[in-house]
N, C-alpha and C. Protein backbone atom coordinates (compact mmCIF):
# COMPACT_ATOMS: atom_id res chain seq x y z
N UNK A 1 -5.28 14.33 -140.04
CA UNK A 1 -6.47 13.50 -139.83
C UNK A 1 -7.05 13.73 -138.44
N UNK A 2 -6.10 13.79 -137.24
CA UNK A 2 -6.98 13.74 -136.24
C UNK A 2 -7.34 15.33 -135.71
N UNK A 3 -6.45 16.33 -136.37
CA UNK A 3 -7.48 17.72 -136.10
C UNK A 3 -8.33 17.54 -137.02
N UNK A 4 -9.43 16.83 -137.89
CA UNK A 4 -10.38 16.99 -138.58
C UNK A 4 -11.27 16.25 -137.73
N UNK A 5 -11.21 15.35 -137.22
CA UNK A 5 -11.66 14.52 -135.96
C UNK A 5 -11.89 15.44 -135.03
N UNK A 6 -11.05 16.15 -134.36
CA UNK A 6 -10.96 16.83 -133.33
C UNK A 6 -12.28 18.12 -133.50
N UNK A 7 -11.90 18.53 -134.82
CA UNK A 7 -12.90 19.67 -135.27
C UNK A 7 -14.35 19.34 -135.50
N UNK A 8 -14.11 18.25 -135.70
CA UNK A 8 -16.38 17.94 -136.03
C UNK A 8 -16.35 17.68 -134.22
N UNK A 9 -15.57 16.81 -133.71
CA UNK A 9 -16.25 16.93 -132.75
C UNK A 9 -16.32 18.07 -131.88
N UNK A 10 -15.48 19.13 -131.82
CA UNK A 10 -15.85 20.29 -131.24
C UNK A 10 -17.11 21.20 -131.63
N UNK A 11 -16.99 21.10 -132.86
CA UNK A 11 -18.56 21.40 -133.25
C UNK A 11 -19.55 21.05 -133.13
N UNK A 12 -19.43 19.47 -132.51
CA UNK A 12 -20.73 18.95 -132.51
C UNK A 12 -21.18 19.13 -131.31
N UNK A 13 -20.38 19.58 -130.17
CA UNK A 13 -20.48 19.66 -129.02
C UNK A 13 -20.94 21.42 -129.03
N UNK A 14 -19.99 22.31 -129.55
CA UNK A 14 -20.47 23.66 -129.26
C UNK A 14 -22.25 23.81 -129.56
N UNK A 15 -22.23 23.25 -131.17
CA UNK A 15 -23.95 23.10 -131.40
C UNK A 15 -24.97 22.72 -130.30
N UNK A 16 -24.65 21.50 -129.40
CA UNK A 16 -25.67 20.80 -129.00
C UNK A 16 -25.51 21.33 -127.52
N UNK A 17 -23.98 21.74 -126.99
CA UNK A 17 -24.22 22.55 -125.70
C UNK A 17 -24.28 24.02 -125.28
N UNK A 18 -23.24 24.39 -126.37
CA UNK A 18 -22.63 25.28 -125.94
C UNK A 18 -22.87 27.04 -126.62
N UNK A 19 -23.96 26.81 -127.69
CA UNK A 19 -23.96 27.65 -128.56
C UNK A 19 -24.57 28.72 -127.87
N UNK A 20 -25.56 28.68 -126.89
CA UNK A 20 -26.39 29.81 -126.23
C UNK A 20 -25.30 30.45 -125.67
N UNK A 21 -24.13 30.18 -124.90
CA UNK A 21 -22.89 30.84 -124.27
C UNK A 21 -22.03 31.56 -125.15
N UNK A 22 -22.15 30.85 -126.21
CA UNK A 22 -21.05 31.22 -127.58
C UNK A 22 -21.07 32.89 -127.45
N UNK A 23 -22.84 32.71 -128.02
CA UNK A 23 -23.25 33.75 -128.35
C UNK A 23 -23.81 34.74 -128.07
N UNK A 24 -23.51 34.74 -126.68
CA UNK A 24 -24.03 35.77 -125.73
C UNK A 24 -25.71 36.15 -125.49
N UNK A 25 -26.35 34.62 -125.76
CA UNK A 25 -27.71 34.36 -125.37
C UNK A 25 -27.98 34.13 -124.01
N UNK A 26 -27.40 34.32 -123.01
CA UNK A 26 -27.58 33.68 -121.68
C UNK A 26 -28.67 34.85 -121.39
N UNK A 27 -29.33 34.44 -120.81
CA UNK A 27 -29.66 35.43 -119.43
C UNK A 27 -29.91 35.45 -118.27
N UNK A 28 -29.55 36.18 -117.51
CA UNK A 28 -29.04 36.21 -115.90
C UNK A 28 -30.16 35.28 -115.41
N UNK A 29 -31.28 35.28 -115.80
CA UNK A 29 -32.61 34.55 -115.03
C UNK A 29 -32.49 33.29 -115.76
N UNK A 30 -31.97 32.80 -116.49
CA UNK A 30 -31.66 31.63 -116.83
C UNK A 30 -30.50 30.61 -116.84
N UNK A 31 -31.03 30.10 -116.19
CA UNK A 31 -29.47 29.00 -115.16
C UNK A 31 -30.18 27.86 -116.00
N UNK A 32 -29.00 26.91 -116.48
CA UNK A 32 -28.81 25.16 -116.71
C UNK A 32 -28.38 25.16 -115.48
N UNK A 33 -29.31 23.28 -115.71
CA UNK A 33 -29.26 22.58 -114.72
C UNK A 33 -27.22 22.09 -114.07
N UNK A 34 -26.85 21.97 -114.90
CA UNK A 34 -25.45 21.80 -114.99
C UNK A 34 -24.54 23.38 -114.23
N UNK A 35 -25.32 24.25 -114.03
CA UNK A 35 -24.73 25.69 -113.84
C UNK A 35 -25.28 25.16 -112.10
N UNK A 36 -26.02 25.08 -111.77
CA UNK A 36 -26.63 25.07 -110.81
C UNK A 36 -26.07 24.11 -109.48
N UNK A 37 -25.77 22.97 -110.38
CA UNK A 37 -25.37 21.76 -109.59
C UNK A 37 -23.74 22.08 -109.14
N UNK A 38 -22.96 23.12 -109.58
CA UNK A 38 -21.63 23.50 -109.46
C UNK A 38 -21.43 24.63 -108.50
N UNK A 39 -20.28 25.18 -108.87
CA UNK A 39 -20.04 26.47 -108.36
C UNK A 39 -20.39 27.77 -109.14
N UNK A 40 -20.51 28.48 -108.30
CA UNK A 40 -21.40 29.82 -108.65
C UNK A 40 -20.33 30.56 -109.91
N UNK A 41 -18.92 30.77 -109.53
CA UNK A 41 -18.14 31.81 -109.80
C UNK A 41 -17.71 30.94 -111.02
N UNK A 42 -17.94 29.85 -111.03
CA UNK A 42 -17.44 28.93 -112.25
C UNK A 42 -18.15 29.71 -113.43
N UNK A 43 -19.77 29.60 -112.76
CA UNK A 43 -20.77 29.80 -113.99
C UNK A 43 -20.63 31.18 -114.39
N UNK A 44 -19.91 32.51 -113.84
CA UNK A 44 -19.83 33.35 -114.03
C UNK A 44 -18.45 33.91 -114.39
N UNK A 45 -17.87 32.89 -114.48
CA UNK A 45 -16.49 32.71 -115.65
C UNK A 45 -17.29 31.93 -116.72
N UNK A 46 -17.58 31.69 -117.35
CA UNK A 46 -17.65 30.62 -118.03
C UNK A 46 -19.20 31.47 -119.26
N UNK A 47 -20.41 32.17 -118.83
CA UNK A 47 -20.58 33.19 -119.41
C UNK A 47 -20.07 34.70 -119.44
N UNK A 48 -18.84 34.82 -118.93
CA UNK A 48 -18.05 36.21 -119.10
C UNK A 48 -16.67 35.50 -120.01
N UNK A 49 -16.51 34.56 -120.11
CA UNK A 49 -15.57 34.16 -121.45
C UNK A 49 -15.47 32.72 -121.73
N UNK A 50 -17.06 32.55 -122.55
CA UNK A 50 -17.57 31.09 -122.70
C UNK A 50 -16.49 30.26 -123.70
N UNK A 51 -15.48 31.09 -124.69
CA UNK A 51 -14.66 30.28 -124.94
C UNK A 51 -13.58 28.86 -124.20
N UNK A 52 -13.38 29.49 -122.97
CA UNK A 52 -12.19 28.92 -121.94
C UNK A 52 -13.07 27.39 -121.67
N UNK A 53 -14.03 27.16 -121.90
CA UNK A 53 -14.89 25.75 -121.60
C UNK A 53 -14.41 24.97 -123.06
N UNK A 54 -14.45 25.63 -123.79
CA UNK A 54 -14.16 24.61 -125.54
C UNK A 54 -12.50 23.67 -125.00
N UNK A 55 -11.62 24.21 -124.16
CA UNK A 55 -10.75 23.02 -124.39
C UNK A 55 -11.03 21.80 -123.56
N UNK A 56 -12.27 22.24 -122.75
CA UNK A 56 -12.37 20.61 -121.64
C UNK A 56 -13.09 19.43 -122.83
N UNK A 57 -13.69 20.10 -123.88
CA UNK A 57 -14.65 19.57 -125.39
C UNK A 57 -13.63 18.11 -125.30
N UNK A 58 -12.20 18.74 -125.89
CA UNK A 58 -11.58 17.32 -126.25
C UNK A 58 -10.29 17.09 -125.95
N UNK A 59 -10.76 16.78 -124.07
CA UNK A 59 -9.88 16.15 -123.60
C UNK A 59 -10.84 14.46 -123.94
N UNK A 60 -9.27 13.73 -123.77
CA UNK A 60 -10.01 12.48 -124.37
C UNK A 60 -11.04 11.77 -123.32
N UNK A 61 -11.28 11.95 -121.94
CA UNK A 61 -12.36 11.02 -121.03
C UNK A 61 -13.69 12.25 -121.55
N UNK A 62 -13.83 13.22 -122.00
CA UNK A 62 -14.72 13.56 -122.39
C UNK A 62 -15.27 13.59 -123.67
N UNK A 63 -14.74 13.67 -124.86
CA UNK A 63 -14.58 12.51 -125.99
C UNK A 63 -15.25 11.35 -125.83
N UNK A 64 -14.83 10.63 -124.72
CA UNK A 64 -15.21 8.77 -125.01
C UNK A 64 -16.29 9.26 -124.67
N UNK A 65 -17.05 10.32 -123.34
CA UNK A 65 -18.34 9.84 -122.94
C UNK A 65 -19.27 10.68 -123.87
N UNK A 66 -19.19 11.80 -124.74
CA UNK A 66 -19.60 12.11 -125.13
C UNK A 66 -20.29 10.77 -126.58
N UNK A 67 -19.08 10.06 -127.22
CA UNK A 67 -19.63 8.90 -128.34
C UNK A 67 -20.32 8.13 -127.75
N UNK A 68 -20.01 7.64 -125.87
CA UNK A 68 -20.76 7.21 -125.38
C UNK A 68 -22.30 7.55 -125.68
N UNK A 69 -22.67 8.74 -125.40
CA UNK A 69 -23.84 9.05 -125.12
C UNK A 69 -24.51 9.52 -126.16
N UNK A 70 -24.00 9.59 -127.96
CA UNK A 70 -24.39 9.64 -129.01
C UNK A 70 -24.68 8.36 -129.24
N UNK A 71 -23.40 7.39 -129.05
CA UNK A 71 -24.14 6.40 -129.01
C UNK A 71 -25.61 5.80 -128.64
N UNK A 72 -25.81 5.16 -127.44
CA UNK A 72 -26.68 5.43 -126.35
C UNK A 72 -28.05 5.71 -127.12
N UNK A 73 -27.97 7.19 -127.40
CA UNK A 73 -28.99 7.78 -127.79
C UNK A 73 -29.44 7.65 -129.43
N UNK A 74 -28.35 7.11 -130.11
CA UNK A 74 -29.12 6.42 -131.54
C UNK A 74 -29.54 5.47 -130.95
N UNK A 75 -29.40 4.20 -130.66
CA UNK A 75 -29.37 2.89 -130.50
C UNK A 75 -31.13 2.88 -129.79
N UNK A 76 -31.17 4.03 -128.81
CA UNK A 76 -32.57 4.02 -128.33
C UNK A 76 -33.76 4.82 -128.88
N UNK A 77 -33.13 5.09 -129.85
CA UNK A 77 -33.48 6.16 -131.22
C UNK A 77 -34.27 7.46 -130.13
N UNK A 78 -33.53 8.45 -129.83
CA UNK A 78 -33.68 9.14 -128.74
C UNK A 78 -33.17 10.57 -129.44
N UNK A 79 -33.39 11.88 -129.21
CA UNK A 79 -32.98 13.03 -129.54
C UNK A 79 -33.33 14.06 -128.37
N UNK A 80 -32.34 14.04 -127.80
CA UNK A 80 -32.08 15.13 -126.41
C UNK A 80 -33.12 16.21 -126.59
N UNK A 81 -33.69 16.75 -125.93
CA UNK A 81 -34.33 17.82 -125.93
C UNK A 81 -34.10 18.88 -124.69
N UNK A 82 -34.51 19.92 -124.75
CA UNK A 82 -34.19 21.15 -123.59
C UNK A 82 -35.50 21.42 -122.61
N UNK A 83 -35.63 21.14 -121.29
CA UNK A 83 -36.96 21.55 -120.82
C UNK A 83 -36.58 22.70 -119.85
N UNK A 84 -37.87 23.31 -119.51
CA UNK A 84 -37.58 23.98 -119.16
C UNK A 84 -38.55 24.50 -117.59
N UNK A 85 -38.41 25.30 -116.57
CA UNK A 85 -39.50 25.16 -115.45
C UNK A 85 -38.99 26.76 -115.20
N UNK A 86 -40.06 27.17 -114.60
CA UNK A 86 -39.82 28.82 -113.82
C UNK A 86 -40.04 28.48 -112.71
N UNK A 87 -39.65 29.45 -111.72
CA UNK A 87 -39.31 29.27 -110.36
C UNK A 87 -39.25 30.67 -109.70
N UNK A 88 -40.06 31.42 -108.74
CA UNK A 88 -39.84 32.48 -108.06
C UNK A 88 -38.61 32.79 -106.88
N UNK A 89 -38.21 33.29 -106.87
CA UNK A 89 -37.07 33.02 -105.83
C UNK A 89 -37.16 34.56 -105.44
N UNK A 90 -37.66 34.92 -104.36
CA UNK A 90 -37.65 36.24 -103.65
C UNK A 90 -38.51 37.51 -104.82
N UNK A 91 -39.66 36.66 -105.18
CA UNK A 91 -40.24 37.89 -106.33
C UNK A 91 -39.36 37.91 -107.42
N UNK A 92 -38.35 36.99 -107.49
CA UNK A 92 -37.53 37.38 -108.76
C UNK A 92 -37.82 35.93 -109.79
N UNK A 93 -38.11 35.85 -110.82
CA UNK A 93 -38.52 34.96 -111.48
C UNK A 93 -36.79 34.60 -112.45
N UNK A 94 -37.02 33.02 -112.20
CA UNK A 94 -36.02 32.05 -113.00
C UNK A 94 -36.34 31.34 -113.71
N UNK A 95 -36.09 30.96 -114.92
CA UNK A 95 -36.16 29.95 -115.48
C UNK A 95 -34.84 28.64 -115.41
N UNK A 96 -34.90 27.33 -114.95
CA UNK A 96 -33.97 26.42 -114.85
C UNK A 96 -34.33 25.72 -116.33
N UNK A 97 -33.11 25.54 -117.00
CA UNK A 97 -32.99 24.59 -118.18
C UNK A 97 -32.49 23.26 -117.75
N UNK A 98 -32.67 22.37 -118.43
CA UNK A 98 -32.13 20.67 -118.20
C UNK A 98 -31.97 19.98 -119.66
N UNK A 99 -31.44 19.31 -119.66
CA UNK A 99 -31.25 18.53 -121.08
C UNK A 99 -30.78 17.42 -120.76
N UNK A 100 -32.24 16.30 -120.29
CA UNK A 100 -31.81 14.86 -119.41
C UNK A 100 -31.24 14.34 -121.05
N UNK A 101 -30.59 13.01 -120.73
CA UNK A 101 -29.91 11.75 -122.12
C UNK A 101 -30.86 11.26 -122.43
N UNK A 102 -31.83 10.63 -121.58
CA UNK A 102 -33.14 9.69 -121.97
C UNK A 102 -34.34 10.86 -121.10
N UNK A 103 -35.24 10.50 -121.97
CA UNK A 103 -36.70 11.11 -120.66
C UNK A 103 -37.94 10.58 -121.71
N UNK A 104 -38.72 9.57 -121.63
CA UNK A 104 -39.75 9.25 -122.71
C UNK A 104 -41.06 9.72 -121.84
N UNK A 105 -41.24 10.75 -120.85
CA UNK A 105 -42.39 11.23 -120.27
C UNK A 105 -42.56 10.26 -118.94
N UNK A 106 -42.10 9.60 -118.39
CA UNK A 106 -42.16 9.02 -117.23
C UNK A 106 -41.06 8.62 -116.92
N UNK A 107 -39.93 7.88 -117.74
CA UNK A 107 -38.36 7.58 -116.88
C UNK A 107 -37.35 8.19 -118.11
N UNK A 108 -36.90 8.36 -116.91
CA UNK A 108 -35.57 9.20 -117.17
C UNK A 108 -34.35 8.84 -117.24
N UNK A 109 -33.12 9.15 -117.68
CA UNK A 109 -31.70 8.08 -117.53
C UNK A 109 -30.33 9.03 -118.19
N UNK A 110 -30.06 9.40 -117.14
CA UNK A 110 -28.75 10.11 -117.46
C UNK A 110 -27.30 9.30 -117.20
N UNK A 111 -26.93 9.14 -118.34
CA UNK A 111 -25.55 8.16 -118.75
C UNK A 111 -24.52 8.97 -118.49
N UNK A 112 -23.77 8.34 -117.79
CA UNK A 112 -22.21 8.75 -117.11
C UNK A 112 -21.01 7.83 -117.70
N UNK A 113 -20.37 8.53 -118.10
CA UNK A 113 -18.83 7.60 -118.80
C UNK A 113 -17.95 7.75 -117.54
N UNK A 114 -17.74 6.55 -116.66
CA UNK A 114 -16.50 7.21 -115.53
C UNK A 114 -15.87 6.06 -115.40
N UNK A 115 -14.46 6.31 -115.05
CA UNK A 115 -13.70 5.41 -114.26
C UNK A 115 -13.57 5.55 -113.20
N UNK A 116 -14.45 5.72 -112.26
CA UNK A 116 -14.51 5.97 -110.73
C UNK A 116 -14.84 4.63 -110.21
N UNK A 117 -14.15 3.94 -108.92
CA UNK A 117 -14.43 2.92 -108.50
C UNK A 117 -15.73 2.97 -108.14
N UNK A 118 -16.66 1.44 -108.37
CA UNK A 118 -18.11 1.22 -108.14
C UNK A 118 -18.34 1.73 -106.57
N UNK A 119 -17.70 1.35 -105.81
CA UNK A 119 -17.70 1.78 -104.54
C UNK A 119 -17.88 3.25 -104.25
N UNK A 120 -17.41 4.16 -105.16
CA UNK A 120 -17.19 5.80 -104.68
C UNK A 120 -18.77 6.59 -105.73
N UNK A 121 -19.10 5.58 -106.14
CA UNK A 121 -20.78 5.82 -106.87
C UNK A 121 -22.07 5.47 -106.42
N UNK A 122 -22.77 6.51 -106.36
CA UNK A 122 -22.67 8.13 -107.13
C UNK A 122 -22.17 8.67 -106.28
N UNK A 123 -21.77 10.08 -107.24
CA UNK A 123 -21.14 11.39 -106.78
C UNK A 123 -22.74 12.38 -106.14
N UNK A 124 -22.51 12.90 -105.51
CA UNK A 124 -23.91 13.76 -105.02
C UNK A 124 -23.86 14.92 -106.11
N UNK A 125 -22.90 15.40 -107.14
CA UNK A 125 -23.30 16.25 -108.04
C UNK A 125 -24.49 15.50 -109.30
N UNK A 126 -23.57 14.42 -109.45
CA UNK A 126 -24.82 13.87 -110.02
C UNK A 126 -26.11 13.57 -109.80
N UNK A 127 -25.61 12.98 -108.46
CA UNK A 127 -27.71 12.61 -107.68
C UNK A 127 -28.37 14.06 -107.79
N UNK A 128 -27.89 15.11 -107.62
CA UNK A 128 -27.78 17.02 -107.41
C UNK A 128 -28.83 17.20 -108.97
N UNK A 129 -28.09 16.22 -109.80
CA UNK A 129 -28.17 16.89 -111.19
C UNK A 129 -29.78 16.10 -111.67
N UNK A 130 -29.52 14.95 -111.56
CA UNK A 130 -30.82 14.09 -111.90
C UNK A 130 -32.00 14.77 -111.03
N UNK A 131 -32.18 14.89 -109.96
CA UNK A 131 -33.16 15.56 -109.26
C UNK A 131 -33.58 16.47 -109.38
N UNK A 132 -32.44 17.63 -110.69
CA UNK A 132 -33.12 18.77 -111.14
C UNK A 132 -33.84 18.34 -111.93
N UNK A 133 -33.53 17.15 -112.73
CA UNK A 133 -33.78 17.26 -114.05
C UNK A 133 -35.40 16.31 -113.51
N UNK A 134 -35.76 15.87 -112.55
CA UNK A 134 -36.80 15.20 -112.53
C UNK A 134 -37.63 16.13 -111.80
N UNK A 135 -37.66 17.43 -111.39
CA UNK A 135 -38.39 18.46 -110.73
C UNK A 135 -38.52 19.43 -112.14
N UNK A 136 -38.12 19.57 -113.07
CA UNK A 136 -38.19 20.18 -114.52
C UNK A 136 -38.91 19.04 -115.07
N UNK A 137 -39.14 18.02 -115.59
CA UNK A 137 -39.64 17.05 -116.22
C UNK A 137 -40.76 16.32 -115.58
N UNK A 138 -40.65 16.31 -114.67
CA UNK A 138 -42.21 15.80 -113.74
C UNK A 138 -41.70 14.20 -113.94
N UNK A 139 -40.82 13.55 -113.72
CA UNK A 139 -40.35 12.10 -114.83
C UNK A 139 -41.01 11.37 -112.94
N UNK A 140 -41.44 10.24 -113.55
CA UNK A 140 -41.47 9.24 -112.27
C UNK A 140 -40.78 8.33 -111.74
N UNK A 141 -39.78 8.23 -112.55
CA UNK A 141 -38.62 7.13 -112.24
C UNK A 141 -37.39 7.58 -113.18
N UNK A 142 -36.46 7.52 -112.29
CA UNK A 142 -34.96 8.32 -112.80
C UNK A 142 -33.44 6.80 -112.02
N UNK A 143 -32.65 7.01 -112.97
CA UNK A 143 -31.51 6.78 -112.99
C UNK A 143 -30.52 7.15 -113.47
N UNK A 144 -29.54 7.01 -112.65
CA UNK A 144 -28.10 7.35 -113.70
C UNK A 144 -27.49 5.58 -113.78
N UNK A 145 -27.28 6.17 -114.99
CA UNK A 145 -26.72 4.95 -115.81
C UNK A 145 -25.19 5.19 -115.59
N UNK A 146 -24.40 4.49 -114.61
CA UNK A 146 -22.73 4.74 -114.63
C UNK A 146 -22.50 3.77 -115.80
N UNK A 147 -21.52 4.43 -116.57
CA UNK A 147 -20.81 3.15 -118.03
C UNK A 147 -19.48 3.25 -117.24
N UNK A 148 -19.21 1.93 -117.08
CA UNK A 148 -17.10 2.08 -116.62
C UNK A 148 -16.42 1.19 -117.74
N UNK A 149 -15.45 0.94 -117.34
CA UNK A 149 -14.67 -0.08 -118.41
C UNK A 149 -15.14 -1.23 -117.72
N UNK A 150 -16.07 -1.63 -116.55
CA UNK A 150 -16.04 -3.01 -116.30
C UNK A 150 -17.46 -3.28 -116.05
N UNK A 151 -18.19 -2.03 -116.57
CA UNK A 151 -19.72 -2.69 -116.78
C UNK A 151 -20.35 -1.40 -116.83
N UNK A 152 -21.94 -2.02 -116.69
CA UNK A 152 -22.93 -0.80 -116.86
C UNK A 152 -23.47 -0.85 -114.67
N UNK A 153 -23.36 0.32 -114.62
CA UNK A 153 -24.10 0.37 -112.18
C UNK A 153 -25.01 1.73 -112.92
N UNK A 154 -26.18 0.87 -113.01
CA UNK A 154 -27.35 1.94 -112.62
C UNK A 154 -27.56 2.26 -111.36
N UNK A 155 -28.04 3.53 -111.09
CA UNK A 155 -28.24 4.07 -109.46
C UNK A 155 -29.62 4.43 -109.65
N UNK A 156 -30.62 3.65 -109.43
CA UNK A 156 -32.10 4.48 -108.67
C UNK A 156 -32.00 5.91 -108.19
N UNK A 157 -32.69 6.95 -108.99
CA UNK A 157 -32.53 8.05 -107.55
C UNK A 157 -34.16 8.29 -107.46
N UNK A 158 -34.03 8.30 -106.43
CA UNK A 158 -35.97 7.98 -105.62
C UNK A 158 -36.03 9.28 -105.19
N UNK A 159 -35.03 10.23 -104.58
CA UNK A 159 -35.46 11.68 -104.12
C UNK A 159 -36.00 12.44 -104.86
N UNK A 160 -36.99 13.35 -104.62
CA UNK A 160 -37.42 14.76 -105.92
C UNK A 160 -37.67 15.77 -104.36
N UNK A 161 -37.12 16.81 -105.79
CA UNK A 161 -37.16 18.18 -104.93
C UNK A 161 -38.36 18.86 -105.10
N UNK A 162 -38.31 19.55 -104.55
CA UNK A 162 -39.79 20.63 -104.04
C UNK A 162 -39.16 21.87 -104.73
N UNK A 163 -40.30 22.87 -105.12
CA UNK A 163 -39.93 24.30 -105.53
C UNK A 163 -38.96 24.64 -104.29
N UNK A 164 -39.51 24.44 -103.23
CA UNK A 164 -38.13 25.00 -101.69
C UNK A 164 -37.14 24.78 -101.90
N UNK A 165 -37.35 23.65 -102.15
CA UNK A 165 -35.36 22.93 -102.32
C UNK A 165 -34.70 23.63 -103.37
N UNK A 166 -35.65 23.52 -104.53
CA UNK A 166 -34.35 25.05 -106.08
C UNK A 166 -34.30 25.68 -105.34
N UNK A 167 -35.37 26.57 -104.47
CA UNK A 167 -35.11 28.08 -103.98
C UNK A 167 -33.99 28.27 -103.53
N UNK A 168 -33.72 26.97 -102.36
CA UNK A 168 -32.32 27.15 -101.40
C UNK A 168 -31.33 27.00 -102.30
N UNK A 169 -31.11 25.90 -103.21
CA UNK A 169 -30.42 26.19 -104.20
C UNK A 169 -29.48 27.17 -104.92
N UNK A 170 -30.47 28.58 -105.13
CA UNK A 170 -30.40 29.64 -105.73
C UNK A 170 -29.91 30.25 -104.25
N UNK A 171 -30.35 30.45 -103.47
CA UNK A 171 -30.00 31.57 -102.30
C UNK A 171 -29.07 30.89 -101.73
N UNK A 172 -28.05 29.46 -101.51
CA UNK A 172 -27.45 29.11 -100.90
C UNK A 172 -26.49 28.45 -102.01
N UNK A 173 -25.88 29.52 -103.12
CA UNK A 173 -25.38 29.41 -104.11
C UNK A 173 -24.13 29.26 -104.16
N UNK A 174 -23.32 28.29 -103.15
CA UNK A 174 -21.82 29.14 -103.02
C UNK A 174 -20.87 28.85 -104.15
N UNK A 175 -19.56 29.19 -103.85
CA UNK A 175 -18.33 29.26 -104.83
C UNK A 175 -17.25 28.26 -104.12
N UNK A 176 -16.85 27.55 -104.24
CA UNK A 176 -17.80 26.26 -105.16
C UNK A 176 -18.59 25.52 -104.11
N UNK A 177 -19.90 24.89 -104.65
CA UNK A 177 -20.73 24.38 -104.53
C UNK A 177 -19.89 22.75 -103.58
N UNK A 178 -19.44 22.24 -104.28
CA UNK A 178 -18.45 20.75 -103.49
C UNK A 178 -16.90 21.21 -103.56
N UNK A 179 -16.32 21.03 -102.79
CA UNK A 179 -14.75 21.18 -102.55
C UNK A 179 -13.39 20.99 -103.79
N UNK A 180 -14.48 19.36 -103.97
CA UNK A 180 -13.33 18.85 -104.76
C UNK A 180 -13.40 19.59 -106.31
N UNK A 181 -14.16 20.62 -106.42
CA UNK A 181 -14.46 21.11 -108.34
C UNK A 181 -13.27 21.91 -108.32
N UNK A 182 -12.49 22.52 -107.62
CA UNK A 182 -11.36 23.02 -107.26
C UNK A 182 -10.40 22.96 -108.13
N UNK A 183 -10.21 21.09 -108.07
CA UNK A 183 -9.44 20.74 -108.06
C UNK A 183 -9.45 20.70 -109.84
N UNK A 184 -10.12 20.64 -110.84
CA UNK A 184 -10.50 20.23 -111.92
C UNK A 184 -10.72 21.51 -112.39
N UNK A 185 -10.90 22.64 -111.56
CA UNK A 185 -11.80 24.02 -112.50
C UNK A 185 -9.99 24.84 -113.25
N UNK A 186 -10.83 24.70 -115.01
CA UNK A 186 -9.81 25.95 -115.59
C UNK A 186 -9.23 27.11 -114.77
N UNK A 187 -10.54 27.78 -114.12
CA UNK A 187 -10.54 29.17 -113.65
C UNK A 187 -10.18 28.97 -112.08
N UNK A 188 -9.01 27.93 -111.84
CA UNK A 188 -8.78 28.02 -110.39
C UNK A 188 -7.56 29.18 -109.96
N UNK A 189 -6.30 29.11 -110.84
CA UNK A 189 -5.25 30.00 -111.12
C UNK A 189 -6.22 31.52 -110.47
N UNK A 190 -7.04 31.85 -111.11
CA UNK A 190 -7.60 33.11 -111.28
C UNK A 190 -8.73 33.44 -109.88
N UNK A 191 -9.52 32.48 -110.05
CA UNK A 191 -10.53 31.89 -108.95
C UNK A 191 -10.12 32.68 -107.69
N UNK A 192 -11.13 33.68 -106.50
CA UNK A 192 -10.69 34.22 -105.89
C UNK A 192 -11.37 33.56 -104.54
N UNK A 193 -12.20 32.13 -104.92
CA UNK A 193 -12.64 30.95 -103.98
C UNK A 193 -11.75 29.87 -104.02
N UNK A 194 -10.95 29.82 -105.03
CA UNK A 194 -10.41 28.72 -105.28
C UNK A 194 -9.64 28.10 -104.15
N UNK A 195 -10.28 26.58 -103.72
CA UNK A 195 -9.97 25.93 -102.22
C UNK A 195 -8.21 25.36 -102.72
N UNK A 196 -7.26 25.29 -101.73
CA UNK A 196 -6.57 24.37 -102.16
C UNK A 196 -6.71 23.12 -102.09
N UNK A 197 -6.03 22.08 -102.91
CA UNK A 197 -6.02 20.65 -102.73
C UNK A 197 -6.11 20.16 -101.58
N UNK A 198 -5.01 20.25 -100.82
CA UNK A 198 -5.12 19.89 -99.22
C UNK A 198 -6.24 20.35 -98.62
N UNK A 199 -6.46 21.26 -98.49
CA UNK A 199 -8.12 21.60 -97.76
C UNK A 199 -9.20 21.03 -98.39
N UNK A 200 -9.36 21.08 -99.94
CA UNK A 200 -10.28 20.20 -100.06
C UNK A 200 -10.24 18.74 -99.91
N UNK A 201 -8.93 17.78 -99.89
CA UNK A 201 -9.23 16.34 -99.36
C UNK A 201 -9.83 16.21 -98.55
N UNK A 202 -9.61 17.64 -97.32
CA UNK A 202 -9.78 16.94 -95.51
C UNK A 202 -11.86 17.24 -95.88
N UNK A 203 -12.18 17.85 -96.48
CA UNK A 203 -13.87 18.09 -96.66
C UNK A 203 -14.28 16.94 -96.78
């Protein structure tokens, strides 16, 4: 019973995220917003053997937030969509993808399942992430919606970026992007950035 469980939901996830990687649709000029907000060498593990991402699918805190956010998104009778923006970066043309939770043409709302104390929220990957997604969407008002086990902490994010700011983005791309992804990345064993633990606490 619960690998049949296990299996729709891996599918439902490869479909709705993961299928352009599956299948060797990427292309180099096309970065998600989610590729962007991380580390570089991650994203280039991850389309050089997009399988190794299917077991983070169903670990169980990604599970809950994922029903979370099916949830969520019936209830507001909502259907994710993909946008998309080009961007020059040194004569070289990009396209950035995004796929906000909510966006009805003016606000925006990206839902987070965490058990992170209210105090340590937000994470700047996230504020990182919403700000793409509101420089792709043109949205006028954005939040992340934190869900914990002890309530709903919306965060206002009031910043928007400028075409400058992706640019630096892209040209100031490092491996990894925040310290602590280190600590969480499959491809750290292998990883030839990979920070240790101790060095990344003291960051």
């Amino acid at each position: 019973m619960i690998e049949k469980i296990l299996r729709k939901i891996l599918d439902h996830c490869i479909e709705k995220y993961h299928r352009w990687l599956l299948e060797g649709k990427a292309s180099p000029n096309e970065v998600a917003v989610y590729e962007l907000c991380g580390c570089r060498q991650k994203s280039i593990f991850n389309r050089t053997i997009p399988e190794v991402m299917l077991q983070d699918i169903i670990k169980p805190h990604a599970i809950l937030g994922e029903l979370i956010h099916e949830g969520l998104e019936r209830i507001l009778g909502y259907e994710e969509k993909i946008y998309r923006k080009e961007i020059d970066v040194d004569g070289e043309k990009y396209v950035v993808c995004g796929q906000p939770d909510y966006f009805d043409g003016s606000l925006l709302i990206d839902f987070k399942y965490t058990t992170i104390p209210e105090q340590n929220i937000p994470l700047e990957s996230h504020l990182l992430q919403v700000k793409l997604y509101k420089w792709i969407t043109g949205a006028k008002e954005a939040y992340i919606l934190y869900i914990t086990p002890k309530g709903f902490h919306p965060v206002k994010v009031e910043e928007s970026l400028t075409d400058d700011d992706v640019r630096k983005l892209f040209k100031e791309w490092p491996s990894p992007r925040f310290p602590w992804e280190c600590t969480h990345c499959t491809y750290r064993a292998h990883c030839p950035y990979a920070i240790r633990p101790e060095k990344a606490s003291k960051k």
